[in-house]
Every structure is written in structure tokens, then in C-alpha cells.
C-alpha atoms as a PDB file:
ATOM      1  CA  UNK A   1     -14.505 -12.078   3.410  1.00  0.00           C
ATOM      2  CA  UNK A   2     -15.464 -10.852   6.757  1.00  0.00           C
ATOM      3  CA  UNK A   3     -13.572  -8.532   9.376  1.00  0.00           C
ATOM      4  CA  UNK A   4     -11.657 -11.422  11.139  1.00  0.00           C
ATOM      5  CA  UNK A   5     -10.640 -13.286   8.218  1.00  0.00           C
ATOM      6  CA  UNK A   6      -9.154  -9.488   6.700  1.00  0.00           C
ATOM      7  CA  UNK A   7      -7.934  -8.557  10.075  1.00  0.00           C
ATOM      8  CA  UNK A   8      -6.045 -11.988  10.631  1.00  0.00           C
ATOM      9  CA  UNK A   9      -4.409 -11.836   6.581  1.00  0.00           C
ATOM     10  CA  UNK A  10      -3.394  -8.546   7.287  1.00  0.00           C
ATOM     11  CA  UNK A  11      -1.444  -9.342  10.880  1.00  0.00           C
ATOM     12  CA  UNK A  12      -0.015 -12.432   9.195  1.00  0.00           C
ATOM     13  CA  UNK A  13       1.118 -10.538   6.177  1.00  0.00           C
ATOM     14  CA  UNK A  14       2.416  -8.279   8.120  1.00  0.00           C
ATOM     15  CA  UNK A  15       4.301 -10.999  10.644  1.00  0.00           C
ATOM     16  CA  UNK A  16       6.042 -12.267   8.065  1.00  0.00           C
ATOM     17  CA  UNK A  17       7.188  -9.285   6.513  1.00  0.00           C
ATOM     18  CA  UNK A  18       8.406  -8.243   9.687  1.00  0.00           C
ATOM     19  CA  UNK A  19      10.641 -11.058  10.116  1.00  0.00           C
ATOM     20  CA  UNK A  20      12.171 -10.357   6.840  1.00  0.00           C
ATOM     21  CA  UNK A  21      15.310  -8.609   7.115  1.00  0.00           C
ATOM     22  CA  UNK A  22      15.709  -4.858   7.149  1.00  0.00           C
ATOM     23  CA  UNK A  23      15.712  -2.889   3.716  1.00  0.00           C
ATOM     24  CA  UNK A  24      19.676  -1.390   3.601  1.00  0.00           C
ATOM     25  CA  UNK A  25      18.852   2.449   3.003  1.00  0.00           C
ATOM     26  CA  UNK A  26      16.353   5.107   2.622  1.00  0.00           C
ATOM     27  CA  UNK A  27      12.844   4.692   1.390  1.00  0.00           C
ATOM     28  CA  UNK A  28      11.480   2.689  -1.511  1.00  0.00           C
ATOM     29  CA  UNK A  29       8.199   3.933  -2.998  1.00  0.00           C
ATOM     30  CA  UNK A  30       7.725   5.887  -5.739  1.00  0.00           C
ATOM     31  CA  UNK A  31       3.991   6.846  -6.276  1.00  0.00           C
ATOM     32  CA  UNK A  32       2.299   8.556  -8.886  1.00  0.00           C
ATOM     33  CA  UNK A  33      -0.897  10.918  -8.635  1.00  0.00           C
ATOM     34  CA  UNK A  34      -2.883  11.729 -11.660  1.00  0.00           C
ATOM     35  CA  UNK A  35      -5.999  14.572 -10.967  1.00  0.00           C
ATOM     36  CA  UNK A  36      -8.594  14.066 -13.458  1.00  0.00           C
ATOM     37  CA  UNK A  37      -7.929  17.451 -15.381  1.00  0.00           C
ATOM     38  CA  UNK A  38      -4.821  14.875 -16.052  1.00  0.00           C
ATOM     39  CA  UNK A  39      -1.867  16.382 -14.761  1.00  0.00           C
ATOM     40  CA  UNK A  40       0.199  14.173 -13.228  1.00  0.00           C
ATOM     41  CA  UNK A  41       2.881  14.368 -10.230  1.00  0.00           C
ATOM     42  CA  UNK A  42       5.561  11.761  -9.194  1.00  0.00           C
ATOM     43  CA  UNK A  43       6.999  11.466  -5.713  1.00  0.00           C
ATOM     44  CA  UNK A  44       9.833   9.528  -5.134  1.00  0.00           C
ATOM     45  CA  UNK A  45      11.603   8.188  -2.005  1.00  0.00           C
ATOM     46  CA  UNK A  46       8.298   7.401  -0.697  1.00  0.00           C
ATOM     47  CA  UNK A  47       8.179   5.555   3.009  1.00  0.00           C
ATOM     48  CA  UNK A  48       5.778   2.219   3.115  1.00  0.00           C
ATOM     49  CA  UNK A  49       4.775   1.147   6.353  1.00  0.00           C
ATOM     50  CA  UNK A  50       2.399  -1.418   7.797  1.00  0.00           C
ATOM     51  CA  UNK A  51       0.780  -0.136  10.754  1.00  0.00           C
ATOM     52  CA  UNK A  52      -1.111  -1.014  13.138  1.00  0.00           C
ATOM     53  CA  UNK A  53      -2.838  -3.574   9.895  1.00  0.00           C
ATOM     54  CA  UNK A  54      -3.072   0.283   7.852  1.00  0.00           C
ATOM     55  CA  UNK A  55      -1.115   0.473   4.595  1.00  0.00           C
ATOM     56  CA  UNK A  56       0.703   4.148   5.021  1.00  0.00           C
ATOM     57  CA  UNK A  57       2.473   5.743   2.471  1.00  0.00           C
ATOM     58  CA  UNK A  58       4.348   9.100   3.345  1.00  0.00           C
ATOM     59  CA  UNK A  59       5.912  11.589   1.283  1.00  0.00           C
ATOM     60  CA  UNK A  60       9.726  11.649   1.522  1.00  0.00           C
ATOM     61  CA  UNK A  61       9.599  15.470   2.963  1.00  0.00           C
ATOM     62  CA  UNK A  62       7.459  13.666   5.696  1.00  0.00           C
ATOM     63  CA  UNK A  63       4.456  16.228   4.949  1.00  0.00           C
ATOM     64  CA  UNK A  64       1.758  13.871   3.560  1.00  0.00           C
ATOM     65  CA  UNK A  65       0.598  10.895   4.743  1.00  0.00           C
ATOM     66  CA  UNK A  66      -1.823   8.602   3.024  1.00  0.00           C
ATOM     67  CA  UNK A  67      -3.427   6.152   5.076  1.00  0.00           C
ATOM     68  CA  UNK A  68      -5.572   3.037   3.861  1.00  0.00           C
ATOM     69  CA  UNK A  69      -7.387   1.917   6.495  1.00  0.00           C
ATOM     70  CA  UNK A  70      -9.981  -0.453   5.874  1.00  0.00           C
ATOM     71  CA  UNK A  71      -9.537  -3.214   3.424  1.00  0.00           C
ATOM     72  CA  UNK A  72     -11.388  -6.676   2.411  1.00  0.00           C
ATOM     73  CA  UNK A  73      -8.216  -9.241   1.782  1.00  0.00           C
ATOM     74  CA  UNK A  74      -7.698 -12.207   0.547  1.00  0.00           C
ATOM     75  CA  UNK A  75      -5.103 -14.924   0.442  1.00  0.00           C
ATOM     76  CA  UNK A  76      -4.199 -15.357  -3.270  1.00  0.00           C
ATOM     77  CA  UNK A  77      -1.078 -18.015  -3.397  1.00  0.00           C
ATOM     78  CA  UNK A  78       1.817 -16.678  -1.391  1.00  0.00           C
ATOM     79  CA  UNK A  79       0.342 -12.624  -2.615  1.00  0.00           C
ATOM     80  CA  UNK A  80      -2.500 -10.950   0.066  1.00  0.00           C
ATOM     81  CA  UNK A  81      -4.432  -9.114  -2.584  1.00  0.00           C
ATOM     82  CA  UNK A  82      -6.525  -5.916  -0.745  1.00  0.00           C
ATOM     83  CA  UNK A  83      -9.250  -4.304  -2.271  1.00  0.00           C
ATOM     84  CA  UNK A  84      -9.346  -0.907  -0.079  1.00  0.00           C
ATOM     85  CA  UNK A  85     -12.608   0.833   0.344  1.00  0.00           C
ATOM     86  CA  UNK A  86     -11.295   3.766   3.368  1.00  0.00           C
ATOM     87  CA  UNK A  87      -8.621   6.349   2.775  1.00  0.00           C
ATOM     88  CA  UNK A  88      -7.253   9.224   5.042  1.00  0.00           C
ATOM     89  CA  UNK A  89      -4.777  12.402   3.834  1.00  0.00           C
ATOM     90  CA  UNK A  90      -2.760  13.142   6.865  1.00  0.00           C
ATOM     91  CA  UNK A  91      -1.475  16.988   6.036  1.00  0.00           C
ATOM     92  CA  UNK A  92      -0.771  19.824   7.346  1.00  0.00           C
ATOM     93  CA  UNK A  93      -1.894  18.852  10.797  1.00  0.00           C
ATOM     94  CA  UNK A  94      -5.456  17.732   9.723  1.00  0.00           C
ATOM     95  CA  UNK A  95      -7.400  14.956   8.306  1.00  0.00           C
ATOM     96  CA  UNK A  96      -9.007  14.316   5.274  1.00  0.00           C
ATOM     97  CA  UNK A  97     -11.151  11.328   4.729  1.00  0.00           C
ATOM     98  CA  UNK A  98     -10.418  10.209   0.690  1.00  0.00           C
ATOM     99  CA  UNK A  99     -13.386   8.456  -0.507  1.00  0.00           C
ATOM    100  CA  UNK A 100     -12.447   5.483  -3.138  1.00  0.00           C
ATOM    101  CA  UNK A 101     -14.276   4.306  -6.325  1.00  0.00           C
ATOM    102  CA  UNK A 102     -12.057   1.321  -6.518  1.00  0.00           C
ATOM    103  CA  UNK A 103      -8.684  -0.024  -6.382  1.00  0.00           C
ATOM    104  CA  UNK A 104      -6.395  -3.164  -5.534  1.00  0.00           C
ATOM    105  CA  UNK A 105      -3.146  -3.436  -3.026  1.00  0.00           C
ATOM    106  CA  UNK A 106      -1.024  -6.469  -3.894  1.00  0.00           C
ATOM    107  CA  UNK A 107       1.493  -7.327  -0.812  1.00  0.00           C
ATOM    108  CA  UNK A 108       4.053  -9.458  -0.845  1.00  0.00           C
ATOM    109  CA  UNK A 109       5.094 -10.403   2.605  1.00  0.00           C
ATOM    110  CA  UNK A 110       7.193 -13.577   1.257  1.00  0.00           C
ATOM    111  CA  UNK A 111      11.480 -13.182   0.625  1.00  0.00           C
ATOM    112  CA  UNK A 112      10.971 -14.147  -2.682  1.00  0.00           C
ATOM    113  CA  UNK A 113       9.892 -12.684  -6.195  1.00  0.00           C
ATOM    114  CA  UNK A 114       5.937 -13.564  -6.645  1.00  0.00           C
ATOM    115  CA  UNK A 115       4.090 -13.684  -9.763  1.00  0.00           C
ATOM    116  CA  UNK A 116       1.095 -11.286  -9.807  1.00  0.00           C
ATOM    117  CA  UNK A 117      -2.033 -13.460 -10.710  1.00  0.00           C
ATOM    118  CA  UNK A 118      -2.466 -13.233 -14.455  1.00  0.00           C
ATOM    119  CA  UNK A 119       0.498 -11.268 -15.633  1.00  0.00           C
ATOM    120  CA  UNK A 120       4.200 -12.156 -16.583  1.00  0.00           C
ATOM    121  CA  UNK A 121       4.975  -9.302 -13.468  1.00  0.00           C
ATOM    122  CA  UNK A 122       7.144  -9.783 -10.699  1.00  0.00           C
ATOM    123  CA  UNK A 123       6.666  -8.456  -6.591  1.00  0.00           C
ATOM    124  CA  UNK A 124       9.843  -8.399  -5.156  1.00  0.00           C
ATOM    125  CA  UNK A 125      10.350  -9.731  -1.740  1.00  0.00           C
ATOM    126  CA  UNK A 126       8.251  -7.199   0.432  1.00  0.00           C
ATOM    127  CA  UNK A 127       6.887  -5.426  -2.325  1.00  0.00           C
ATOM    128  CA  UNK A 128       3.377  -3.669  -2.645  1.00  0.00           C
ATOM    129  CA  UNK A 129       1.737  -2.640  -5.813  1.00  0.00           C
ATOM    130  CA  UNK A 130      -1.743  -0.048  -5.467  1.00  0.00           C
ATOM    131  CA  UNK A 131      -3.674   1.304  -8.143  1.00  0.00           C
ATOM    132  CA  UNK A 132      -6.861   3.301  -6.547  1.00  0.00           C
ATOM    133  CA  UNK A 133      -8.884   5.692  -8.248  1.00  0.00           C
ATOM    134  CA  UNK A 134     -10.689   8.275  -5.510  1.00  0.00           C
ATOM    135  CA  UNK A 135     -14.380   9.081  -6.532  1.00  0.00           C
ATOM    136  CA  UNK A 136     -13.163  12.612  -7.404  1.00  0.00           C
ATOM    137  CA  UNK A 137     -11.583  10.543 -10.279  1.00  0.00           C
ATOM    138  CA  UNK A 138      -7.723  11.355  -8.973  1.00  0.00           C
ATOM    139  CA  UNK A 139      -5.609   8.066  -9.947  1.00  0.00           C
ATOM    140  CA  UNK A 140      -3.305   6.949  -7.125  1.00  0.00           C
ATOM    141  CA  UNK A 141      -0.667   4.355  -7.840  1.00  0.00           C
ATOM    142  CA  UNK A 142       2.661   2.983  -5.459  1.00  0.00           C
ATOM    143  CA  UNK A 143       5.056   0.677  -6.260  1.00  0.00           C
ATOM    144  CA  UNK A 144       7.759  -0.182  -3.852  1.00  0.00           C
ATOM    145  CA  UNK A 145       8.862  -2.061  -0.856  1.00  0.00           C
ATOM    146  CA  UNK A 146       7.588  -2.100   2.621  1.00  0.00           C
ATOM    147  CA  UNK A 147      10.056   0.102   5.081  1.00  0.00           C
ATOM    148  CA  UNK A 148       8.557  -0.509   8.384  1.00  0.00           C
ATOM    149  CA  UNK A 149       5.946  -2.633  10.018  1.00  0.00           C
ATOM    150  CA  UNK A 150       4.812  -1.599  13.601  1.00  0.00           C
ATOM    151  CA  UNK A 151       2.473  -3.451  15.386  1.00  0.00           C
END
């Protein structure tokens, strides 16, 4: 899929999230980070946003932020399925570019439960589901809602 075509899914995924009605409450990601000596670390109360067509995901201290920037999408029924290939750790007042082996995003900017292609799994209204593994071999994974979309 080229630039435009991800650039437009994105915006409209992110439209019609947008006009969805606010989330009552506090953030609604919980992600999971697994190093590959295999220790493992859980974050709750994580914030989703959509900005600026970047998928950011920030700590719930507000210390870490973990920006996917760049992204090849694809319309797949009412889901956008991403398949990010860019990552940036925003901490502690620098940057740190995060390079990827693989992964998938799975957005749901619909207000109803979608079926994930291929599984008997639900995304709620708004939800997002990421499973990326960094080329360092650390396993990132987020399941949640989206909190905020700014354009």
C-alpha cells in the first residue's frame, strides 16, 4: 500500500474514532514488555492516543512515551490493520529511535465490537490491539482503548 493510501486509512480511522463519544474516566491500556532475558513488566493505566496519524502510548506516570510512527495500513472489514515498521521512546527528555523486527496494530475506530480476522476475539468500540517484537528481541504488546485523538 503506498504513503497516501496509509496516510488517508489512518486520518479516516482516526475521524471516526474521534466522533465517537468520550471514554468516562482515566486511561485504558494496559501493556506488557517482555526483554529477551524474559523478564517481563506490566504497566497499567496506560494513555492511547492518535496523533497527528502516530499511535502513542504513554505510561500512566506520564514518563515514557512510545511512539509508532510510520505504518503500512490496510482496510480489513470495518478493522484498519497496521503493520508498523518506525518506533520512538520518548524518556527522560530524549529520543530513542526503537528499531522493529515485526509486529501488527489492529484499530478499531467503529462503536461497535469487531471480530479480529481469523479468531473468535472481540475489539471493543475504539479498541487497539499491538503485538511488536523490537530487533533487540524485547516483546511489546497493548491492549486497550483509544483516549485521545488530536489532529
Amino acid at each position: 500500500m503506498n504513503f497516501c493510501t496509509t496516510r488517508a486509512l489512518l486520518a479516516a480511522g482516526a475521524f471516526a474514532i474521534a466522533a465517537l463519544p468520550a471514554l468516562p474516566g482515566g486511561a485504558t491500556g494496559t501493556a506488557l514488555i517482555q526483554k529477551p532475558d524474559g523478564t517481563m513488566k506490566s504497566y497499567a493505566g496506560v494513555h492511547i492516543a492518535v496523533r497527528d496519524e502516530a499511535l502513542a502510548i504513554t505510561s500512566s506516570d506520564g514518563q515514557g512515551t512510545l511512539v509508532f510512527g510510520k505504518a503500512a495500513c490496510t482496510k480489513i472489514g470495518a478493522l484498519v490493520r497496521c503493520l508498523p515498521y518506525d518506533a520512538t521512546l520518548l524518556q527522560y527528555g530524549g529520543k530513542v529511535h526503537i528499531a522493529l523486527r515485526s509486529g501488527t496494530v489492529w484499530l478499531n475506530p467503529t462503536q461497535s465490537s469487531q471480530p479480529l480476522t481469523h479468531s473468535s476475539a472481540k475489539l471493543p468500540p475504539r479498541g487497539v490491539l499491538l503485538l511488536v517484537t523490537t530487533k533487540a528481541g524485547t516483546i511489546v504488546s497493548l491492549t486497550g482503548r483509544v483516549d485521545e485523538v488530536v489532529k
